[in-house]
Protein backbone atom coordinates (compact mmCIF):
# COMPACT_ATOMS: atom_id res chain seq x y z
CA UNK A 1 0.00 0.00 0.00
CA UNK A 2 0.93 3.96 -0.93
CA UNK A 3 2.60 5.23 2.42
CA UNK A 4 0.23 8.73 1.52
CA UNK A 5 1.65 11.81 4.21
CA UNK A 6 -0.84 15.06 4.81
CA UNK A 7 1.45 17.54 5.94
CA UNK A 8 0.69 18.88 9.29
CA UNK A 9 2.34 22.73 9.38
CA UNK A 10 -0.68 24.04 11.78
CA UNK A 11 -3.03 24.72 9.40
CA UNK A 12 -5.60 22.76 7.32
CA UNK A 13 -8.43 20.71 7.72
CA UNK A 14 -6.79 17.65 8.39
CA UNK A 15 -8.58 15.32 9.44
CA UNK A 16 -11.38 15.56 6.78
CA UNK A 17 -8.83 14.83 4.48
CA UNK A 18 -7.88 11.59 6.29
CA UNK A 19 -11.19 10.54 6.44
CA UNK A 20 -11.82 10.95 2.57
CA UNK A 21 -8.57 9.43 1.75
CA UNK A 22 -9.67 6.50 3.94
CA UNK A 23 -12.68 5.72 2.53
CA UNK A 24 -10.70 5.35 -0.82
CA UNK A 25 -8.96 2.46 0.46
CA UNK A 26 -5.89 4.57 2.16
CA UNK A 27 -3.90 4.71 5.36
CA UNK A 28 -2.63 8.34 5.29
CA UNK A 29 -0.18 9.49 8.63
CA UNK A 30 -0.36 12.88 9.52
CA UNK A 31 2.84 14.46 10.42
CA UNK A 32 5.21 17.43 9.70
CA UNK A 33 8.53 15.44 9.70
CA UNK A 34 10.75 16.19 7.10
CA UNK A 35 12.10 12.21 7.25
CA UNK A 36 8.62 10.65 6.95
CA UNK A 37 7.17 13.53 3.88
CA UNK A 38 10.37 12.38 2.14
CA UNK A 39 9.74 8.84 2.80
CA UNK A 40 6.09 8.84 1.24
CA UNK A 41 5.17 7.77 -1.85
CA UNK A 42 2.68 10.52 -1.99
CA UNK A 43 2.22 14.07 -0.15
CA UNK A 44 -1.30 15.87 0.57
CA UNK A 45 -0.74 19.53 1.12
CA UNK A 46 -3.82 20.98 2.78
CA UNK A 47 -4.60 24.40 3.80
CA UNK A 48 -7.27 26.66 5.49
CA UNK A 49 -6.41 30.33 6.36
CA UNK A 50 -3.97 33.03 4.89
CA UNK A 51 -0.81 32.90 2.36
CA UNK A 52 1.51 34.91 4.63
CA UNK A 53 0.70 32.45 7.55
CA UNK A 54 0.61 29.26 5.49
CA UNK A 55 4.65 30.07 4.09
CA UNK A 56 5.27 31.32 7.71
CA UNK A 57 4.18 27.77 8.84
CA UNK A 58 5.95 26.12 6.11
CA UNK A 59 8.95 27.47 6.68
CA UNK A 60 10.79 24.41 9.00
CA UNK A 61 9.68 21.85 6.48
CA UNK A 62 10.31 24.17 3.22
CA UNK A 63 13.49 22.13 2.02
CA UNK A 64 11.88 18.85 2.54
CA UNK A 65 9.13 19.89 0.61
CA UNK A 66 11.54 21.08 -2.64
CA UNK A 67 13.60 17.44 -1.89
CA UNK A 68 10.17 15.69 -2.50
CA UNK A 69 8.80 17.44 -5.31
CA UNK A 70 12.09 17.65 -7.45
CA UNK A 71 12.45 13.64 -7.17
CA UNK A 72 8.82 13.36 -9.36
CA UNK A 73 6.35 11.85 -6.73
CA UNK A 74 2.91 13.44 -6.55
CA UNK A 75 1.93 15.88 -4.20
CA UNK A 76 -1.47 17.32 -4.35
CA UNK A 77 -2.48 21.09 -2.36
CA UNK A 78 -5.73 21.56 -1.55
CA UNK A 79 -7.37 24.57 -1.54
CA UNK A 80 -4.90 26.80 0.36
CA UNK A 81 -2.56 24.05 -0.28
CA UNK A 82 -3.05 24.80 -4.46
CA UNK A 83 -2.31 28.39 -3.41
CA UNK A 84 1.09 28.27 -1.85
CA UNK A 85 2.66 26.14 -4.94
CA UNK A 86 2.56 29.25 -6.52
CA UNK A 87 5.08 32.13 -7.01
CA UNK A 88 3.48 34.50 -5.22
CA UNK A 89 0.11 36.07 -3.46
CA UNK A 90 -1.28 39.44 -3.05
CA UNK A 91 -3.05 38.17 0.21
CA UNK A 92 -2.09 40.61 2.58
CA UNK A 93 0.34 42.81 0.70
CA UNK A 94 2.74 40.39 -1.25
CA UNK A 95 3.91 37.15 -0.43
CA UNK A 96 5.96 34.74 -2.04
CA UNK A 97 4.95 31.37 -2.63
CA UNK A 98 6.89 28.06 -3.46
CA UNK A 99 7.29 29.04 -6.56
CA UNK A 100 6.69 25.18 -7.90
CA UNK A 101 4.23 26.01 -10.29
CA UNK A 102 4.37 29.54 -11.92
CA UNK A 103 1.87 32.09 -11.31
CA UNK A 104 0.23 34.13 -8.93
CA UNK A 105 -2.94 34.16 -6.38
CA UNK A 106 -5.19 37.19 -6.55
CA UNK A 107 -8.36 38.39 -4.82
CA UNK A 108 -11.76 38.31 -6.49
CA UNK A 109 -12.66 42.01 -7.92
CA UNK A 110 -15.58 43.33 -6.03
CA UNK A 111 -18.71 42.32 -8.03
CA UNK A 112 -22.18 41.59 -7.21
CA UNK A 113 -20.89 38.09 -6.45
CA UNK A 114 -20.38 37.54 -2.58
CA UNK A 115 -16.47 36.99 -1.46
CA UNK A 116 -15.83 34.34 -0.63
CA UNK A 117 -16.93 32.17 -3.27
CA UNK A 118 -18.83 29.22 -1.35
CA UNK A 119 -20.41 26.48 -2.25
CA UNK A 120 -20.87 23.61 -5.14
CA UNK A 121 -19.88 24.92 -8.84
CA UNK A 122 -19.12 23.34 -11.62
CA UNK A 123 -15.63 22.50 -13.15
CA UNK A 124 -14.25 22.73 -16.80
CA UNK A 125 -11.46 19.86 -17.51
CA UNK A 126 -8.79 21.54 -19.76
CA UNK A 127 -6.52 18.55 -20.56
CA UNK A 128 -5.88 14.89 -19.81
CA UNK A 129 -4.47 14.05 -16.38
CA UNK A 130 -4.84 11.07 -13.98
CA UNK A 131 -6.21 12.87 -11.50
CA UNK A 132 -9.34 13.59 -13.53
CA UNK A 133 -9.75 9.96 -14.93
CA UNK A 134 -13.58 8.97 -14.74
CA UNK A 135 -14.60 12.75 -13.71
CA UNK A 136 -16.46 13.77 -16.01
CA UNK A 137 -16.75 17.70 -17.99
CA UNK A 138 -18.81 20.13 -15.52
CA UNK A 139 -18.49 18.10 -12.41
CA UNK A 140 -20.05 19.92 -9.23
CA UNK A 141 -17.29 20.01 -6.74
CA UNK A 142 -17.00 22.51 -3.22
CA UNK A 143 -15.32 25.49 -2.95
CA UNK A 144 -14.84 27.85 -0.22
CA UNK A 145 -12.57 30.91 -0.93
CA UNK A 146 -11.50 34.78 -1.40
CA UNK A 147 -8.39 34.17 -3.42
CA UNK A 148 -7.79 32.59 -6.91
CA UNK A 149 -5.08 31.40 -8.88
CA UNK A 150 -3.89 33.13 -12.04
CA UNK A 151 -1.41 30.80 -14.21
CA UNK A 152 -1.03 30.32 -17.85
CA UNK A 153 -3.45 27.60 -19.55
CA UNK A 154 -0.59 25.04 -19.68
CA UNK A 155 -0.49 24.61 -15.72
CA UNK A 156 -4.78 24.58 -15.64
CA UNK A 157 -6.10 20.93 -15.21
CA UNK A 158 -9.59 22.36 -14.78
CA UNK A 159 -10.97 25.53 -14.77
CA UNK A 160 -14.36 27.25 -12.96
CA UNK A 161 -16.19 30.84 -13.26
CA UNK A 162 -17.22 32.70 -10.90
CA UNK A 163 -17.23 36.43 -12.25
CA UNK A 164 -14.04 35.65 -14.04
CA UNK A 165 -12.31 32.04 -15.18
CA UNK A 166 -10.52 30.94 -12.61
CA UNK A 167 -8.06 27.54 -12.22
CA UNK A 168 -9.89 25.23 -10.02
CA UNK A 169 -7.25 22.79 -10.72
CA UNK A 170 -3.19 23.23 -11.78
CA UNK A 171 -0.29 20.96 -12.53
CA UNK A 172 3.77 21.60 -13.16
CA UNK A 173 4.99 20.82 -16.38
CA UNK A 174 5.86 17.58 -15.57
CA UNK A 175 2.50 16.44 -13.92
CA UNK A 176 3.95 15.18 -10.39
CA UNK A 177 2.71 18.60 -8.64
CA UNK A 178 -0.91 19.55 -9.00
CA UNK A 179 -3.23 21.32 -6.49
CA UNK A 180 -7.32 21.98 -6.20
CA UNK A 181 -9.15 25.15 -5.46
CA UNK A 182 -11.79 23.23 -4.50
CA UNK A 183 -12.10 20.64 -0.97
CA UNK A 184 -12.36 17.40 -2.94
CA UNK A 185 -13.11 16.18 0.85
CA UNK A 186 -16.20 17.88 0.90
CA UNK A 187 -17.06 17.08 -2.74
CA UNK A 188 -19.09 13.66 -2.67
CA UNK A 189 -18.44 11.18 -5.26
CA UNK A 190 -16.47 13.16 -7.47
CA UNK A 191 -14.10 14.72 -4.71
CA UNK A 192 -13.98 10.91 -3.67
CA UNK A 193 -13.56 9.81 -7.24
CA UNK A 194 -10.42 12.35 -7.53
CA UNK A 195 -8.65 11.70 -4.26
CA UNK A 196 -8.74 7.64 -5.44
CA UNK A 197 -7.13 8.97 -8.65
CA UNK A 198 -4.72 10.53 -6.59
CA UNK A 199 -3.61 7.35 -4.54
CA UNK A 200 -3.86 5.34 -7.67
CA UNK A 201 -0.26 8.45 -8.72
CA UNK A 202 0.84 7.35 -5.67
């Protein structure tokens, strides 16, 4: 079996992430040590709160993380977790991300939309990837969130819109690093459906 790690940095919904990865036939460990993230054969980055606090957080385990992702393993962020693979946020000023996949994290213009965006929408799928096998075009999956990520269309898995097209899915060039917008946790069958996908990488 996949030794799967969700990286425990103080923030993130862990435990709702265990439980879906569970139910997919996984044994996930929680933990922030740098030994047992580089020992896994997959890495769940999850993530609830701001981009300035999430790198602060990071910050001990930062070199593990780069260790892990440059030997071609998957790692999946979640929500937050998508966020912070990035080069760089405007939450809070300007932060910089980890700068694993290009681009940056913005807030949603004010609109007659509420901020955050909450709640089930539906997903585009851009391009071919096995963490969308058997999820099919304009899915309903969960999202809960003020800040969006801005890359160009080669790093979007999936796309949504909520007063502007947003990635609600990303990968690196070479398809090992990949994050959600949305809580594939909270997404029923086809959040479910995904995180199997994902231990199937793995």
């Amino acid at each position: 079996m996949a030794r799967i790690v969700i990286i425990d940095y103080g923030l993130g919904n862990l435990r709702s992430v265990q439980k879906g990865l569970e139910q997919v036939g996984a044994s996930p460990l929680i933990s922030g040590n740098p030994e047992e993230i580089l020992a896994a054969d997959g890495v769940i980055l999850p993530g609830v709160g701001a981009f300035g606090d999430a790198m602060k957080h990071l910050e001990p385990i930062k070199a593990s993380i780069y260790e892990y992702a440059r030997s071609g393993r998957p790692l999946l962020g979640i929500c937050l977790g998508q966020q912070v693979l990035m080069s760089n946020s405007e939450e809070g000023g300007f932060a910089k991300g980890l700068d694993l996949i290009p681009g940056k994290v913005l807030r949603f213009p004010k609109s007659k939309l509420k901020v955050p965006h909450m709640g089930w929408n539906n997903i585009k799928i851009k391009q071919t990837h096995p963490l969308f096998e058997g999820i099919s075009q304009n899915a309903f999956v969960y999202f809960v969130h003020s800040y969006y990520v801005d890359t160009a269309p080669e790093y979007i898995l999936a796309d949504c819109e909520y007063g502007l097209e947003f990635a609600a899915s990303v990968t690196n060039s070479e398809g090992n690093l990949m994050g959600t917008q949305f809580h594939p946790e909270k997404s029923g069958t086809v959040g479910l459906r995904l995180l199997k996908n994902f231990v199937g990488m793995c």
